[in-house]
Protein backbone atom coordinates (compact mmCIF):
# COMPACT_ATOMS: atom_id res chain seq x y z
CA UNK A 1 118.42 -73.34 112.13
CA UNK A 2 117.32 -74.94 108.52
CA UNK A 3 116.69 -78.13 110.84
CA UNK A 4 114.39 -76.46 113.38
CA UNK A 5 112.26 -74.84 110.52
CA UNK A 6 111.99 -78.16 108.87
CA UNK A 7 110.51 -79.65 111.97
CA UNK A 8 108.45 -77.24 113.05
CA UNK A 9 107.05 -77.52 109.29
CA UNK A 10 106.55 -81.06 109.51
CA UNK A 11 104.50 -80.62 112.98
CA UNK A 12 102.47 -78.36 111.37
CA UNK A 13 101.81 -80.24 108.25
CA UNK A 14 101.23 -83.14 110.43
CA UNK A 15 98.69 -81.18 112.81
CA UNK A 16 97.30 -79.16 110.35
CA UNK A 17 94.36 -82.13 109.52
CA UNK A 18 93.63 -82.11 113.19
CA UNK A 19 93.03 -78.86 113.71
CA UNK A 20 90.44 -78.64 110.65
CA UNK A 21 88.52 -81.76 111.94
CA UNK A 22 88.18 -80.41 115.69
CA UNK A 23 85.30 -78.17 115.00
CA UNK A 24 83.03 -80.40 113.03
CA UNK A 25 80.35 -81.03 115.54
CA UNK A 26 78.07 -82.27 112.95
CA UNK A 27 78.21 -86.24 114.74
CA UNK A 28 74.72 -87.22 115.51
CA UNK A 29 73.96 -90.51 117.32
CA UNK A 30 70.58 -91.81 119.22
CA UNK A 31 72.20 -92.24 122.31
CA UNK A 32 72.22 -88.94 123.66
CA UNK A 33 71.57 -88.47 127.47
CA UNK A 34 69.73 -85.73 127.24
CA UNK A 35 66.66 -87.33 124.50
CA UNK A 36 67.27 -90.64 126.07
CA UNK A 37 68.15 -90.38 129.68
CA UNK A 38 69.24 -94.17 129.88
CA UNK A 39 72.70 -94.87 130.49
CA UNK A 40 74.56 -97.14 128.82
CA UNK A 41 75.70 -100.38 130.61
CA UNK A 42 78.74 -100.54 132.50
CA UNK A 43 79.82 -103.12 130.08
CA UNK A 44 79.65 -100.91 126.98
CA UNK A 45 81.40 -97.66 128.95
CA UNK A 46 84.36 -100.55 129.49
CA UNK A 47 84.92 -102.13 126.33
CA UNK A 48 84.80 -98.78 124.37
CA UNK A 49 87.32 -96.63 126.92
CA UNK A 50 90.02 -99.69 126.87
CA UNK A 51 89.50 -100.99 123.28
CA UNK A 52 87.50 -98.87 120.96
CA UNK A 53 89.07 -95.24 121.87
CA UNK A 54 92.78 -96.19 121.71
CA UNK A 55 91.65 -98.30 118.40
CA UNK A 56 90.02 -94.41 117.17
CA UNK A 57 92.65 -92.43 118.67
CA UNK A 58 95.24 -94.50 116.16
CA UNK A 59 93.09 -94.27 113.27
CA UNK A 60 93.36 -90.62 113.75
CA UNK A 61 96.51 -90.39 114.23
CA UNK A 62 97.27 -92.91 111.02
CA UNK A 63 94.95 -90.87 109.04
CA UNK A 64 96.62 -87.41 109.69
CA UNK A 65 99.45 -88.95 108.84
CA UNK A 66 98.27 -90.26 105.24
CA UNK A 67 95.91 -87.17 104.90
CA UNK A 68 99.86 -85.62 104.32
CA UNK A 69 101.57 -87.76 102.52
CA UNK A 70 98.61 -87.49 100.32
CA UNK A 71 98.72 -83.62 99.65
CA UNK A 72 101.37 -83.80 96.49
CA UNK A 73 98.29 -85.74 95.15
CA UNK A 74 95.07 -84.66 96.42
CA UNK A 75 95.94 -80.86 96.28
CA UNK A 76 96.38 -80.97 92.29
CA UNK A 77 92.97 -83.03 92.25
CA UNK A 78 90.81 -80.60 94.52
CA UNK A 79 90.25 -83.52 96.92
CA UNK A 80 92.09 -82.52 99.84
CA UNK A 81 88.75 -81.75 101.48
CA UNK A 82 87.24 -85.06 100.80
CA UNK A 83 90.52 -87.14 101.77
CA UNK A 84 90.98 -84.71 105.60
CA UNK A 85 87.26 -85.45 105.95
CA UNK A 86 87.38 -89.25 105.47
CA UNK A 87 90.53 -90.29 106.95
CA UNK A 88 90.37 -87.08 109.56
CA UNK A 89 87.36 -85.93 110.36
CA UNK A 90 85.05 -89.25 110.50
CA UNK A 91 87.75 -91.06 113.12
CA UNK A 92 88.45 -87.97 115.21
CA UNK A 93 84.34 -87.32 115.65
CA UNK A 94 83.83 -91.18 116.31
CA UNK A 95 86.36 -90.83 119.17
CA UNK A 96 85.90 -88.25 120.56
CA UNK A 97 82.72 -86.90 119.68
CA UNK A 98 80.44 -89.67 120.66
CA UNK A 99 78.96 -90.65 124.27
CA UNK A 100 81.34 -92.90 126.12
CA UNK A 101 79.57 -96.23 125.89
CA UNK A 102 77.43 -95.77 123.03
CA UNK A 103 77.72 -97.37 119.91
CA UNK A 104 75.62 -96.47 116.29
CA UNK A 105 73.42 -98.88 115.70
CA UNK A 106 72.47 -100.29 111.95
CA UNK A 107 69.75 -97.56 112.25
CA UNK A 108 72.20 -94.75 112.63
CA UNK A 109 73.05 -94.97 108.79
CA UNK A 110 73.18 -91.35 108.77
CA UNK A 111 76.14 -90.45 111.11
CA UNK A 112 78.21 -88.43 108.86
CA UNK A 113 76.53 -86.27 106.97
């Protein structure tokens, strides 16, 4: 029993990041369909399903994990916000968040407020 509670604690500690960054819909990027109704080359909607997304889905998935093994520290030092939002937040809303095919461009300095 002790075993089953101490990995259903784990999931959750390991989830919990997720679940904080999935309603941040704060991601703003020029290439939005319905202010631009140009679609992004074929080229672009390629490269970023087979290489950029699985790239961003890891860096998620890497960041949850550190955004926990960082809690013994960041909790003590108030920053546990800061640290779910950087390594959390800003990878999860690049993935999934943004247009399939459209990349920020120098311009977009702005995309995470």
């Amino acid at each position: 029993m002790k075993k089953v509670i101490s990995i259903c604690l784990f999931s959750f500690l390991l989830a919990a990041p997720v679940w904080s960054a999935y309603g941040q819909d704060d991601y703003n990027t020029r290439c939005n369909y319905i202010i631009d109704p140009q679609a992004p080359a074929a080229g672009s909607v390629i490269a970023d399903f087979f290489f950029v997304r699985p790239f961003g889905f890891a860096a998620t998935a890497v960041g949850a994990l550190f955004t926990v093994a960082s809690l013994p520290i960041s909790i003590p030092s108030g920053s546990t916000k800061a640290v779910a939002r950087k390594l959390v937040a800003e990878p999860f809303n690049y993935t999934f968040s943004r247009p399939l095919g459209c990349f920020p461009s120098d311009a977009d300095t702005d995309i995470f407020p």
